[in-house]
N, C-alpha and C. Protein backbone atom coordinates (compact mmCIF):
# COMPACT_ATOMS: atom_id res chain seq x y z
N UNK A 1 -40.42 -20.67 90.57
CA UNK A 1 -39.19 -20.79 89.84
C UNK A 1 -39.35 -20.07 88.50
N UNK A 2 -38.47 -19.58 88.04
CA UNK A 2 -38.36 -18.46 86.53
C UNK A 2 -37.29 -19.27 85.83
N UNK A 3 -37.43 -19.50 84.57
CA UNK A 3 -36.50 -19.88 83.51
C UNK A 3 -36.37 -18.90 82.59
N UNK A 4 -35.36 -18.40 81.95
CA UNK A 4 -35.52 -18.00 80.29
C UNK A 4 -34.62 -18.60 79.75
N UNK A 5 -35.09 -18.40 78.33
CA UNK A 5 -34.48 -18.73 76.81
C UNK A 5 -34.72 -18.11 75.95
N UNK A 6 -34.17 -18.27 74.88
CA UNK A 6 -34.08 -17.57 73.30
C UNK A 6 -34.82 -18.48 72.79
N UNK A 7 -34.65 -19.56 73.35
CA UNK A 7 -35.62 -20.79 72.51
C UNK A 7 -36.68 -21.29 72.65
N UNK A 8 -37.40 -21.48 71.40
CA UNK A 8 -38.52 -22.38 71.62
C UNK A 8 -38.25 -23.87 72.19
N UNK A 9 -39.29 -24.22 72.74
CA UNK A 9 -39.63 -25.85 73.50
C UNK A 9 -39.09 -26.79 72.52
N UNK A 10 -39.38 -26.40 71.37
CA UNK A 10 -39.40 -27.18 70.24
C UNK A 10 -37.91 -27.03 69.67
N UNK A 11 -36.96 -26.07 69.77
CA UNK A 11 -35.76 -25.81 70.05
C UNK A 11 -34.87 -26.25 70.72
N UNK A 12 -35.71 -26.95 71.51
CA UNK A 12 -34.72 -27.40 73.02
C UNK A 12 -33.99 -28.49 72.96
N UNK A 13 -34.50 -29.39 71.89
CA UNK A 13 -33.70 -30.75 71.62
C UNK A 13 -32.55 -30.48 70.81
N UNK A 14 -31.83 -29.54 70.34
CA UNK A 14 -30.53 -29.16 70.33
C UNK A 14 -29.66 -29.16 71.40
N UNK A 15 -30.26 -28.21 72.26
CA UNK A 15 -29.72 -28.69 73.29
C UNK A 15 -29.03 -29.97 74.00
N UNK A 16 -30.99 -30.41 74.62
CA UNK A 16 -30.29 -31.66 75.64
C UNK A 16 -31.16 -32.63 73.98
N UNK A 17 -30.26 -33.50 74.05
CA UNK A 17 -30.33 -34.40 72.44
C UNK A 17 -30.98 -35.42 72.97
N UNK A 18 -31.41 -36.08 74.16
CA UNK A 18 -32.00 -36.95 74.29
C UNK A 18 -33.43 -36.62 73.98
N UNK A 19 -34.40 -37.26 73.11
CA UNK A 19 -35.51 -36.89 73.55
C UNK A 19 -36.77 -36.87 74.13
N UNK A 20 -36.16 -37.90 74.95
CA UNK A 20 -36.86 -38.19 76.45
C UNK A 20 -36.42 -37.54 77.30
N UNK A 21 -35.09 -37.21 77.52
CA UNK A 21 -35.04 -36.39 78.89
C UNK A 21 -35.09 -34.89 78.44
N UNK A 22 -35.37 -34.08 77.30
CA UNK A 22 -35.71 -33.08 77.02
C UNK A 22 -37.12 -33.13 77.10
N UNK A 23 -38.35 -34.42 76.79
CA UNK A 23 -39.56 -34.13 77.14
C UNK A 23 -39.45 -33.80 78.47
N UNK A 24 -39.07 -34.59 79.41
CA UNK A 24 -38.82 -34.67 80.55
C UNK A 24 -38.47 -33.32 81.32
N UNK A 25 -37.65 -32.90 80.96
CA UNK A 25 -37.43 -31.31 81.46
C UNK A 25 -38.13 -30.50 81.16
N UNK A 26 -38.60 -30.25 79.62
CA UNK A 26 -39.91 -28.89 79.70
C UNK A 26 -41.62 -29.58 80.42
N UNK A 27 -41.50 -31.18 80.72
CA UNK A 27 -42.78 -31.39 81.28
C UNK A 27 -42.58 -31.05 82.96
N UNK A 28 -41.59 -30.96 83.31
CA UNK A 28 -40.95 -30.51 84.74
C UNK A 28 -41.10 -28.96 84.76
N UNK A 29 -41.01 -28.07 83.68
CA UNK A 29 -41.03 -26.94 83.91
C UNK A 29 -42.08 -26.21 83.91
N UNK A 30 -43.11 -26.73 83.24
CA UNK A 30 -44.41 -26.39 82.84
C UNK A 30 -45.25 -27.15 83.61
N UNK A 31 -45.10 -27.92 84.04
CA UNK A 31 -46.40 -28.38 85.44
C UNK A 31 -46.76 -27.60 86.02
N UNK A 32 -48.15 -27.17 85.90
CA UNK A 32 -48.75 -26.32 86.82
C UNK A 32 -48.18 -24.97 86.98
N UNK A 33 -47.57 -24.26 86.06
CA UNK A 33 -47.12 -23.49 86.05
C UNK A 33 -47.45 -22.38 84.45
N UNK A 34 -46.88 -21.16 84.46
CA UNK A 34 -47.54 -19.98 83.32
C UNK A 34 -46.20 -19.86 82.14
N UNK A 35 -46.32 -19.72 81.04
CA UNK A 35 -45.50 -19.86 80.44
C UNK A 35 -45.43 -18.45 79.63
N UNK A 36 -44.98 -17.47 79.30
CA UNK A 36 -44.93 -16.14 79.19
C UNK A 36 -43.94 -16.06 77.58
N UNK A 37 -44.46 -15.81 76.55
CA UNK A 37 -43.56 -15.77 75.47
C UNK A 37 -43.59 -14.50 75.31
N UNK A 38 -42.76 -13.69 75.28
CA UNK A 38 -42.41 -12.01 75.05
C UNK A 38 -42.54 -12.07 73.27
N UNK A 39 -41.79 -12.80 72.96
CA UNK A 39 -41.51 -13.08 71.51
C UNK A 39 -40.29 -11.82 71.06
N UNK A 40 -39.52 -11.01 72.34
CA UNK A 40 -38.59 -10.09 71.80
C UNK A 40 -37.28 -11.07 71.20
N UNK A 41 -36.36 -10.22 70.86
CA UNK A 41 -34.66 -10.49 71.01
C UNK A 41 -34.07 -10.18 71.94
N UNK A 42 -33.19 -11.15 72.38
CA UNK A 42 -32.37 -10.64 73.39
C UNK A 42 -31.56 -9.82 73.14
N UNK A 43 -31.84 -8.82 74.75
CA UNK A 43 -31.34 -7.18 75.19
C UNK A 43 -29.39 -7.91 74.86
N UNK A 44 -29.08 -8.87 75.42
CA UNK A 44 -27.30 -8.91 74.88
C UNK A 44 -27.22 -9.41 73.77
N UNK A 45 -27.73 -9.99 72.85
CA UNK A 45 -27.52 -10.40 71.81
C UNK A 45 -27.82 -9.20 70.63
N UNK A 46 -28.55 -8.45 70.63
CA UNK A 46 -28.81 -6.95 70.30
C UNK A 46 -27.55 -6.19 70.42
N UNK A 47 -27.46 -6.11 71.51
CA UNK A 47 -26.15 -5.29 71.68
C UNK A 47 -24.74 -5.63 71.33
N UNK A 48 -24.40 -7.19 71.37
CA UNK A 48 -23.60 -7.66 70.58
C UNK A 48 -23.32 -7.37 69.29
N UNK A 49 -24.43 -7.74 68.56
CA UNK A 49 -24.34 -7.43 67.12
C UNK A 49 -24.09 -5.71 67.24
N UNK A 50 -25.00 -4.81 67.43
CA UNK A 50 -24.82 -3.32 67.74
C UNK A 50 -23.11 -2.97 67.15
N UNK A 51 -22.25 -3.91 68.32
CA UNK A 51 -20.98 -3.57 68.80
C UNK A 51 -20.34 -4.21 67.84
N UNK A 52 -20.24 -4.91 66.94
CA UNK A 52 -19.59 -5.56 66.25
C UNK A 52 -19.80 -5.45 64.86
N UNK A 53 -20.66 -4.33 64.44
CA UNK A 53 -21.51 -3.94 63.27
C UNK A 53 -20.31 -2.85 62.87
């Protein structure tokens, strides 16, 4: 399974505001699994601004 975000883990409780079921979801996503931070900006959010500049 593949996820992305703009956000950090630590970000994520904006999101979902509980913060048990936000532990709950990044400990679901990260079990046994590779976690890959590019550390870019996002390719549409780039271009957004670009276009609106």
């Amino acid at each position: 399974m593949a996820s992305a975000s703009n956000s950090s883990f630590a970000e994520w409780t904006r999101t979902f505001t509980d913060p048990r079921l936000c532990a709950a979801i990044v400990d679901r996503l990260t079990f046994k699994g590779t976690n890959i931070e590019t550390g870019t900006d996002s390719y549409r959010l780039n271009q957004t601004r670009a276009s609106t500049s």
